[in-house]
N, C-alpha and C. Protein backbone atom coordinates (compact mmCIF):
# COMPACT_ATOMS: atom_id res chain seq x y z
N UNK A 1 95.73 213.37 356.34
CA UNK A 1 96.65 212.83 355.34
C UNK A 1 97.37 213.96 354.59
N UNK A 2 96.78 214.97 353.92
CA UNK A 2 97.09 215.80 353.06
C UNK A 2 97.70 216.84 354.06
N UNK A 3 97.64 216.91 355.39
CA UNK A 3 98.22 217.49 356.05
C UNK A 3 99.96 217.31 356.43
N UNK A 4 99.90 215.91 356.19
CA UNK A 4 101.51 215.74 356.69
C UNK A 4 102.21 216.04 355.84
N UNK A 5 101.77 216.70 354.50
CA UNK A 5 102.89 217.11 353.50
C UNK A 5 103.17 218.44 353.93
N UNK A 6 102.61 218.89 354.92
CA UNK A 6 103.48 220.48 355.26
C UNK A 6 104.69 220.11 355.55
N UNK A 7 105.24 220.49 355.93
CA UNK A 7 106.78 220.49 356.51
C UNK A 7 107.41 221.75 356.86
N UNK A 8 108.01 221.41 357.98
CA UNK A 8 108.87 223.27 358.03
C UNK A 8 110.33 222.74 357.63
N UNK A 9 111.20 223.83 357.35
CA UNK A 9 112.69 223.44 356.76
C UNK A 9 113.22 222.39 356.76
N UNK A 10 113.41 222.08 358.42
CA UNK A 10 114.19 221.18 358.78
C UNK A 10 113.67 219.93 358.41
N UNK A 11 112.63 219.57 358.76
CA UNK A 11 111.80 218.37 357.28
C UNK A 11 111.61 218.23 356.72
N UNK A 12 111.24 219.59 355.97
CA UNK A 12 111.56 219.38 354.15
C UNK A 12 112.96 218.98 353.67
N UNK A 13 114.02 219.27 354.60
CA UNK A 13 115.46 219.12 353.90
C UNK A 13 115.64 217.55 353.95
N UNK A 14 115.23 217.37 354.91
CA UNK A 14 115.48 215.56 355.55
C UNK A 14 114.71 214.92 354.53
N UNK A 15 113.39 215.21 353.87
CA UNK A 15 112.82 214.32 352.89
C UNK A 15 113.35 214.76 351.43
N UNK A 16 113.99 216.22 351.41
CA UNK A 16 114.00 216.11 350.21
C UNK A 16 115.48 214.99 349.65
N UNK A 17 116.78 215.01 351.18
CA UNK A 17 118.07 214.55 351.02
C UNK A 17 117.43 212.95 350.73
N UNK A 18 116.27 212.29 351.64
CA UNK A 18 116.16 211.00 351.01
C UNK A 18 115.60 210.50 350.28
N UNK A 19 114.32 211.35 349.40
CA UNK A 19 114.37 211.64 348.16
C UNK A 19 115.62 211.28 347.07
N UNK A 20 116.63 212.27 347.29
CA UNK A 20 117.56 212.12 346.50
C UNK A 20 118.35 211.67 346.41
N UNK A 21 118.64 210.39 347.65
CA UNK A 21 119.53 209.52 347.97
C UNK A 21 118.54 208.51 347.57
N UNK A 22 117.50 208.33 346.66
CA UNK A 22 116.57 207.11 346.36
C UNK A 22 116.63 207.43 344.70
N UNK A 23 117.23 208.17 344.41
CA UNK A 23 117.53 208.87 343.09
C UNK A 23 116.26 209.85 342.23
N UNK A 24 116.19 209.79 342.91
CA UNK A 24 114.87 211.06 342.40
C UNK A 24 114.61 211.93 342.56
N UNK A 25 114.38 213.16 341.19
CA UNK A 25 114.78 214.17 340.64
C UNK A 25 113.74 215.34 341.54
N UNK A 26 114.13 216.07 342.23
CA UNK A 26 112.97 216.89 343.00
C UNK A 26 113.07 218.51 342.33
N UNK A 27 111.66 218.82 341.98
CA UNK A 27 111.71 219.65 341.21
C UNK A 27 111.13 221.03 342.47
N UNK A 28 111.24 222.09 342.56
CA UNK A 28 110.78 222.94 343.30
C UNK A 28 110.46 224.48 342.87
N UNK A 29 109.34 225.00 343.59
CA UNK A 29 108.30 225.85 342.77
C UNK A 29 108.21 226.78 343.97
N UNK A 30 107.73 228.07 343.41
CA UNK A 30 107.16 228.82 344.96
C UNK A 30 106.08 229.90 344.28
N UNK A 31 105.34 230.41 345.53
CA UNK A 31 104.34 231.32 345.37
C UNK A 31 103.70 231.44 346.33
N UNK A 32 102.56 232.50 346.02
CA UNK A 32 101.74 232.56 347.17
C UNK A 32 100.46 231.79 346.80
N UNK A 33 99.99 231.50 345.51
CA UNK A 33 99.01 230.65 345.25
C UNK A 33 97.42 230.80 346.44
N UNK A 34 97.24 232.21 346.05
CA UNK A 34 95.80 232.89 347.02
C UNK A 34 94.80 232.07 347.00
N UNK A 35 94.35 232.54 345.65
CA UNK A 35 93.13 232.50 344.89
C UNK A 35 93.31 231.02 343.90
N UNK A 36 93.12 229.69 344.41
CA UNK A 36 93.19 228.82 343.56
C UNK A 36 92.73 229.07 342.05
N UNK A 37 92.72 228.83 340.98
CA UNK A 37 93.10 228.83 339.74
C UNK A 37 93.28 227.76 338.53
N UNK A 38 93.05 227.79 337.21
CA UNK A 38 93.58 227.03 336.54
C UNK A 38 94.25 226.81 336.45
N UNK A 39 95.01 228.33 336.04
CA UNK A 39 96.26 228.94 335.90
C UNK A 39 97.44 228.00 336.77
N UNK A 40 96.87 228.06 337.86
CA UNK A 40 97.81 227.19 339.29
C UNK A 40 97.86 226.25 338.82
N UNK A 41 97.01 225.34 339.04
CA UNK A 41 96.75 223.87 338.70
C UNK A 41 97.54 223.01 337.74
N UNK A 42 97.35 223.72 336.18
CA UNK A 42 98.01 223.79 334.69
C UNK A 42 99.81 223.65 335.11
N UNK A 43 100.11 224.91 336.14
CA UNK A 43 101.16 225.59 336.22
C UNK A 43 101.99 224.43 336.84
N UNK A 44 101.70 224.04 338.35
CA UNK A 44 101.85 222.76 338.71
C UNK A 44 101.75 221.55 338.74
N UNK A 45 100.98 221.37 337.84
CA UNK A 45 100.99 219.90 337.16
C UNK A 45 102.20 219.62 335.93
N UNK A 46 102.69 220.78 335.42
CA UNK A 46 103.53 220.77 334.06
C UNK A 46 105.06 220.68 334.97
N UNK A 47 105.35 221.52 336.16
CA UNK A 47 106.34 221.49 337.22
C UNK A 47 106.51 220.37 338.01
N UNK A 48 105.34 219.60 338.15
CA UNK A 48 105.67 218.31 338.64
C UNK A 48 106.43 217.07 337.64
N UNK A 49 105.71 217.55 336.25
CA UNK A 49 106.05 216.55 335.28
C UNK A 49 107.65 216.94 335.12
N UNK A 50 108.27 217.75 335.49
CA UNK A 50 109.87 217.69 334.90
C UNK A 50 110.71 216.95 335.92
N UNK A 51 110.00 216.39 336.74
CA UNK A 51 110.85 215.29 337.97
C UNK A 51 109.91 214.47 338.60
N UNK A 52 110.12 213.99 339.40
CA UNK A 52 109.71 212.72 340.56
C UNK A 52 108.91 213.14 341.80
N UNK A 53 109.26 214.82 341.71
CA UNK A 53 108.46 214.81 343.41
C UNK A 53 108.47 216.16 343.30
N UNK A 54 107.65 217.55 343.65
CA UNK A 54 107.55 218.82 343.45
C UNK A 54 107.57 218.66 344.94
N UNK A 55 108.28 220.01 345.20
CA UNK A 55 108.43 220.84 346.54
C UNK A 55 107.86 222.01 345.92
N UNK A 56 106.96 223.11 347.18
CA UNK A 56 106.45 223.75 346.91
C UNK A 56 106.19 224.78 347.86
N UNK A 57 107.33 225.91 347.92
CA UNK A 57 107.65 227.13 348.71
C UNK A 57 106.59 227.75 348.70
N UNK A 58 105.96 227.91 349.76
CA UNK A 58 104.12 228.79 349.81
C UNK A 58 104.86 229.96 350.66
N UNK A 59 104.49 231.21 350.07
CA UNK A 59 104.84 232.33 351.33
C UNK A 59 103.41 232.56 352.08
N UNK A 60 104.80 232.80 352.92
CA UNK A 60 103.11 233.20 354.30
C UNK A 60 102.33 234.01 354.25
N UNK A 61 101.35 234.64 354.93
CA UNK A 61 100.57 235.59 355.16
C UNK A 61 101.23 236.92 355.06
N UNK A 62 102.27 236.96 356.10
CA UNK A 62 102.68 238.02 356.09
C UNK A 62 103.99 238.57 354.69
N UNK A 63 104.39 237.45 353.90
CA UNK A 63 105.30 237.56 353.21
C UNK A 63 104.29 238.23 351.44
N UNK A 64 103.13 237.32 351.98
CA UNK A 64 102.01 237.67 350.41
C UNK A 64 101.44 239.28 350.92
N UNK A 65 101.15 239.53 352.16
CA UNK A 65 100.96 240.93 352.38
C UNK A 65 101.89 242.33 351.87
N UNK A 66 103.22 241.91 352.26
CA UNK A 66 104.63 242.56 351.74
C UNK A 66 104.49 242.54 349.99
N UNK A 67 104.00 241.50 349.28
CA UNK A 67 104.15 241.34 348.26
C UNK A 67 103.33 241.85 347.15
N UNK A 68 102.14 241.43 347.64
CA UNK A 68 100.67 241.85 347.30
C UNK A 68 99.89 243.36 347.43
N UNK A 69 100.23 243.72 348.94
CA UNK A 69 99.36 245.08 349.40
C UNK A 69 98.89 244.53 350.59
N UNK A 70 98.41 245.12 351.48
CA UNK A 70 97.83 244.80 352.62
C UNK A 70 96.30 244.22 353.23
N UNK A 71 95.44 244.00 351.50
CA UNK A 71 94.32 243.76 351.35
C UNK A 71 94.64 242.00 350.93
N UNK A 72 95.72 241.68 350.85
CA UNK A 72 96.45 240.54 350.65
C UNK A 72 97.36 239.65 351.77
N UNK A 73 96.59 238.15 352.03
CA UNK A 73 96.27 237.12 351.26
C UNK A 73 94.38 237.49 351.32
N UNK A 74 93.77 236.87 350.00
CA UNK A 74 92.68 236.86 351.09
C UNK A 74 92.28 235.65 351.58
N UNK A 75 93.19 234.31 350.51
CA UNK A 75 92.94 232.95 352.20
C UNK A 75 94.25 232.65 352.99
N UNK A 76 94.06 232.65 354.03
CA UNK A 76 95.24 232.31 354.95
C UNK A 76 96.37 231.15 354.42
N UNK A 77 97.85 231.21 355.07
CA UNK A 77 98.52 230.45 355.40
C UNK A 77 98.28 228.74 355.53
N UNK A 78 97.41 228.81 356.26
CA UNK A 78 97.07 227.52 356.64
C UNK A 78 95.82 227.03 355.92
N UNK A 79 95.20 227.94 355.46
CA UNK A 79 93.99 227.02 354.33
C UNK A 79 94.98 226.96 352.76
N UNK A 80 95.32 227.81 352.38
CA UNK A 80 96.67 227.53 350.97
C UNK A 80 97.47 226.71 351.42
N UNK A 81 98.34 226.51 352.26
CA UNK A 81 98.94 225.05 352.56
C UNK A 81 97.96 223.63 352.50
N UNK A 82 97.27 223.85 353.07
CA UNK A 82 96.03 222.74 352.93
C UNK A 82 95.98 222.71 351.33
N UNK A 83 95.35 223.64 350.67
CA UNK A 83 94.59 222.91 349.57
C UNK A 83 95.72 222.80 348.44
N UNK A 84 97.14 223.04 348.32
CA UNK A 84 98.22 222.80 347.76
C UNK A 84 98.60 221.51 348.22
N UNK A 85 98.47 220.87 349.70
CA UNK A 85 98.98 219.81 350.22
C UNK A 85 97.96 218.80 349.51
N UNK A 86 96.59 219.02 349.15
CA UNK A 86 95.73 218.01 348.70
C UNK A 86 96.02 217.76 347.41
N UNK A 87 96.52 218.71 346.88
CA UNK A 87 96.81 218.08 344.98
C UNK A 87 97.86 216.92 345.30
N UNK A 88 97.63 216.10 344.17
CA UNK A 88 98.13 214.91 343.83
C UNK A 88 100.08 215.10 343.53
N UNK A 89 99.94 216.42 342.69
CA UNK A 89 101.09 216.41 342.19
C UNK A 89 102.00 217.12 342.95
N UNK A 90 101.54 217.63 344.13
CA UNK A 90 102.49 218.51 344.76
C UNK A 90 103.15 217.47 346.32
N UNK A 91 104.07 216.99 346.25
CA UNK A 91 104.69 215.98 347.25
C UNK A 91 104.80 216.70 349.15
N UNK A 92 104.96 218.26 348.59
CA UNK A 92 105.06 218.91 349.83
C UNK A 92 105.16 220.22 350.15
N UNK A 93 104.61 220.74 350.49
CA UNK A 93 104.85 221.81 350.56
C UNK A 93 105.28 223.08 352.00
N UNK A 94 106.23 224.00 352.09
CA UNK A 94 107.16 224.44 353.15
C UNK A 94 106.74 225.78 353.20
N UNK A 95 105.58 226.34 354.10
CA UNK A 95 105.86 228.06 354.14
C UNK A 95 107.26 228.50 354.14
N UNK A 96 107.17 229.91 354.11
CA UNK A 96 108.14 230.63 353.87
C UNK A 96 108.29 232.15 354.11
N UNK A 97 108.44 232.90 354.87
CA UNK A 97 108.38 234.10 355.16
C UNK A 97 109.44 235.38 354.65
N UNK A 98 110.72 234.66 353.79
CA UNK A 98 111.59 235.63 353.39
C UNK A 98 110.86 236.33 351.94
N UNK A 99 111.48 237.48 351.85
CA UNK A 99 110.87 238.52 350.48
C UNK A 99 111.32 237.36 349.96
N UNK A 100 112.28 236.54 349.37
CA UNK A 100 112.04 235.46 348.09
C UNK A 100 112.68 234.05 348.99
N UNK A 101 112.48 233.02 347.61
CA UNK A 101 112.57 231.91 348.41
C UNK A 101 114.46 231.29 348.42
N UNK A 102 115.18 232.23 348.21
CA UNK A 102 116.70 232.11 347.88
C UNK A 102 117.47 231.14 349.31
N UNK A 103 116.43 231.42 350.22
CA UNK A 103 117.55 230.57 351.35
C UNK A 103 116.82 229.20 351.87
N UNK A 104 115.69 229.48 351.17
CA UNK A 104 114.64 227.48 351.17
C UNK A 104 115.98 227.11 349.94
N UNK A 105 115.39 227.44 348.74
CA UNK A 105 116.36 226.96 347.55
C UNK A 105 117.12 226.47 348.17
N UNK A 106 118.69 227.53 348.32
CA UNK A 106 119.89 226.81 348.96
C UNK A 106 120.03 226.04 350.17
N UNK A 107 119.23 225.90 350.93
CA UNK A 107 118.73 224.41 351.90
C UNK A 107 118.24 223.26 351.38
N UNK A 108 117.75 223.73 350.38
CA UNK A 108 116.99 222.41 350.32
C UNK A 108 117.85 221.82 348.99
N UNK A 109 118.25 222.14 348.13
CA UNK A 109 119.15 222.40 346.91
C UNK A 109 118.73 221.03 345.65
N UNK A 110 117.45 221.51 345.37
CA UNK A 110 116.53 220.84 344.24
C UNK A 110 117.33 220.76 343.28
N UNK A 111 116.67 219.80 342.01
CA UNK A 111 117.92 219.15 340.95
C UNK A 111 117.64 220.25 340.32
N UNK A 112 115.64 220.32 340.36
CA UNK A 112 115.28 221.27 339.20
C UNK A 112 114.41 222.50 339.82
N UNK A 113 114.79 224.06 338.91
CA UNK A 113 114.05 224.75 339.87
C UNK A 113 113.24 225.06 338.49
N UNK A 114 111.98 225.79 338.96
CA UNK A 114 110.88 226.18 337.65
C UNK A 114 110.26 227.04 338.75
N UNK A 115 109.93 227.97 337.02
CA UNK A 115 108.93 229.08 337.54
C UNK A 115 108.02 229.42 336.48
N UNK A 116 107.24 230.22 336.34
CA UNK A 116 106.39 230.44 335.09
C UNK A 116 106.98 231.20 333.63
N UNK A 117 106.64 230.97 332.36
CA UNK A 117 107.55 232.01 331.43
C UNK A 117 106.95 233.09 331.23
N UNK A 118 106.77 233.64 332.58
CA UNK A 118 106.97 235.19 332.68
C UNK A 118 108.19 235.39 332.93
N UNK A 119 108.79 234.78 333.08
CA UNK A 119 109.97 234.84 333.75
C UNK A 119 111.36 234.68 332.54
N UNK A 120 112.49 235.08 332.56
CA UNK A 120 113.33 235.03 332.00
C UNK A 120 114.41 233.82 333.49
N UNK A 121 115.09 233.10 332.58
CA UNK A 121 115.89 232.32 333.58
C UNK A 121 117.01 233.12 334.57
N UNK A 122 117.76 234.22 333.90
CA UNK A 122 118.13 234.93 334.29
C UNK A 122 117.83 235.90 335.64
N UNK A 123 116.26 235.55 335.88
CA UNK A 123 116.07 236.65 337.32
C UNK A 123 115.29 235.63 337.84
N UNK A 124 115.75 234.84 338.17
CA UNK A 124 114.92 233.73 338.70
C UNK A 124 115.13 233.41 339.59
N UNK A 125 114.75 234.01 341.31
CA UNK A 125 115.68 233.75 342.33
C UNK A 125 116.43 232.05 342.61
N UNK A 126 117.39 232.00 342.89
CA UNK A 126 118.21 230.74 343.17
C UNK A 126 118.65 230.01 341.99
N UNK A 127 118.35 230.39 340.64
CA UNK A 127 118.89 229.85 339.92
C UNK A 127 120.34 229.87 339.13
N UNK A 128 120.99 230.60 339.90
CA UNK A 128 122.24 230.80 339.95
C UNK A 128 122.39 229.64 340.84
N UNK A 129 122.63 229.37 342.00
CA UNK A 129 122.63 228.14 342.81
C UNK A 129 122.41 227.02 342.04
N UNK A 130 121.62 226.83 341.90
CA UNK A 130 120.88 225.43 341.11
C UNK A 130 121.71 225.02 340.47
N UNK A 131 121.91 226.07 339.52
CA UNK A 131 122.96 225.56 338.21
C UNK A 131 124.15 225.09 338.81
N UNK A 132 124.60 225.88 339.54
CA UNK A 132 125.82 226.34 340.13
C UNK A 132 126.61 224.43 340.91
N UNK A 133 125.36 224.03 341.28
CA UNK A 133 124.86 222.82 342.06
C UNK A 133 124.70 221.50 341.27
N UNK A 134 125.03 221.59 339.88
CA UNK A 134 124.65 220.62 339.00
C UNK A 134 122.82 220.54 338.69
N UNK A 135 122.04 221.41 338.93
CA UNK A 135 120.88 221.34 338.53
C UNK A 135 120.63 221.93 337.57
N UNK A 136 118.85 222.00 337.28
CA UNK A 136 118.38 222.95 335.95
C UNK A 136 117.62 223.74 336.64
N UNK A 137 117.44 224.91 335.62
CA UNK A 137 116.40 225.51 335.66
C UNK A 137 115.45 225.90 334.33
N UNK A 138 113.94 225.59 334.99
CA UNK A 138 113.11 225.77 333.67
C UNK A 138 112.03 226.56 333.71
N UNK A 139 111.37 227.09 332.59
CA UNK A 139 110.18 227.40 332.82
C UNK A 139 109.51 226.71 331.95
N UNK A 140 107.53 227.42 332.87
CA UNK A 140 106.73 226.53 331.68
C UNK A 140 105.48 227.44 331.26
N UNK A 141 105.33 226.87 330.54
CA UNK A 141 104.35 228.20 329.58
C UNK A 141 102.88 228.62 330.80
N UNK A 142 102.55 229.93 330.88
CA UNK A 142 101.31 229.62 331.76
C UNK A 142 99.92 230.14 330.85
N UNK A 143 99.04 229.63 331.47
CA UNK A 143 97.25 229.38 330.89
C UNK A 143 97.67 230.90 331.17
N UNK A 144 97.32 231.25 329.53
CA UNK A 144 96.72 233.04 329.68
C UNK A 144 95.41 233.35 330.16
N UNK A 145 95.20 234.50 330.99
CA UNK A 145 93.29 234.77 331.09
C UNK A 145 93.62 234.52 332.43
N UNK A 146 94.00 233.47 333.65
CA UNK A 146 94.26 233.10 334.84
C UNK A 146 94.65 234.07 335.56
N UNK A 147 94.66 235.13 336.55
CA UNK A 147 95.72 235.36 337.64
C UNK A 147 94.45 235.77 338.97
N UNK A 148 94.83 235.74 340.06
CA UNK A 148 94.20 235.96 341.49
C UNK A 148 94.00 237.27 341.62
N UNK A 149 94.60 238.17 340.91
CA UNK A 149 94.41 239.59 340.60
C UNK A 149 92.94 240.28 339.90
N UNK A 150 93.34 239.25 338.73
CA UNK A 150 91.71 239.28 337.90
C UNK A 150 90.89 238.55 338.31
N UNK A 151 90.58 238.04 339.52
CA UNK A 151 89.50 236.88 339.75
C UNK A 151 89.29 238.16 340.59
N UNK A 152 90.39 238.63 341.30
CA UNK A 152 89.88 239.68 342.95
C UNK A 152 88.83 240.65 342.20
N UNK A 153 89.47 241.58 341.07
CA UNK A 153 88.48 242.63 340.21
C UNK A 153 87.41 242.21 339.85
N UNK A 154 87.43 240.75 339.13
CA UNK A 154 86.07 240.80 338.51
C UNK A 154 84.99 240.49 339.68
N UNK A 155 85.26 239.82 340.78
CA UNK A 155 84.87 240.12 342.11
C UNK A 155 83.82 241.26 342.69
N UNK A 156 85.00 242.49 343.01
CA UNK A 156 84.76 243.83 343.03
C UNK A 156 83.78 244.41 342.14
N UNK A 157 84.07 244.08 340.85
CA UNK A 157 83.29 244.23 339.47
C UNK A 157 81.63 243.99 339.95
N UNK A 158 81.69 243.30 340.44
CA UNK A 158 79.89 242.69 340.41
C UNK A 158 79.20 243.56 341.20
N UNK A 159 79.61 244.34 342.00
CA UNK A 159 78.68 245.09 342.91
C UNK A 159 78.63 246.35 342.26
């Protein structure tokens, strides 16, 4: 079940167009989302609440390696698609292998884009588009203390 919410492009675009030909607001998110988290959870549940249906750009293995270091992901592609596809609030989610998610965005062309407020709206890949497109872009506050970085150390830490 929680499996058929993967999708590659060309099906994510087709559900997200009838989605939005049913009038509903599709909000879209990305990351590599390693190391499940509160932080995550909090993060995407508040991103789902600003529309009707979250899309959810997962980079791949090799895109979180580029991103991360080479000791990075440490769970695969296909188990992070899985356990992103099982949350309630996430409608679907689309690997992704480019350094950012600027050419899912403009394919798929969400009402609303969000990212965390680490972020300034201003460097927010695709949100030039969005706007550009009649959409928004937002952020939302994230659970301090959370990141996959500090779960990896305190990890390391114990031995």
């Amino acid at each position: 079940m929680t499996e058929s919410k993967i999708l590659n492009k060309e099906q994510a675009t087709e559900q997200v167009k009838q989605w939005q030909s049913e009038g509903k607001k599709i909000v879209f998110t990305n990351g590599c989302f390693d190391i499940v988290h509160l932080g995550h959870i909090d993060y995407l549940e508040k991103a789902r609440n600003l529309g009707d249906k979250l899309v959810l750009g997962l980079n791949t293995d090799a895109s979180v390696s580029r991103l991360k270091g080479p000791s990075r992901p440490v769970v695969n592609e296909y188990a992070r698609a899985r356990m992103m596809s099982a949350f309630e609030f996430v409608d679907t989610v689309i690997l992704f292998d480019e350094p950012t998610p600027k050419e899912l965005i403009e394919t798929l062309c969400p009402n609303i884009l969000v990212k965390g407020d680490d972020y300034s709206i201003e460097n927010i890949v695709g949100a030039d588009f969005v706007i550009a497109n009649g959409g928004e872009v937002k952020t939302v506050a994230l659970v301090n203390g959370y990141s996959t970085t500090a779960i990896i150390k305190k990890i390391k830490d114990l031995d």
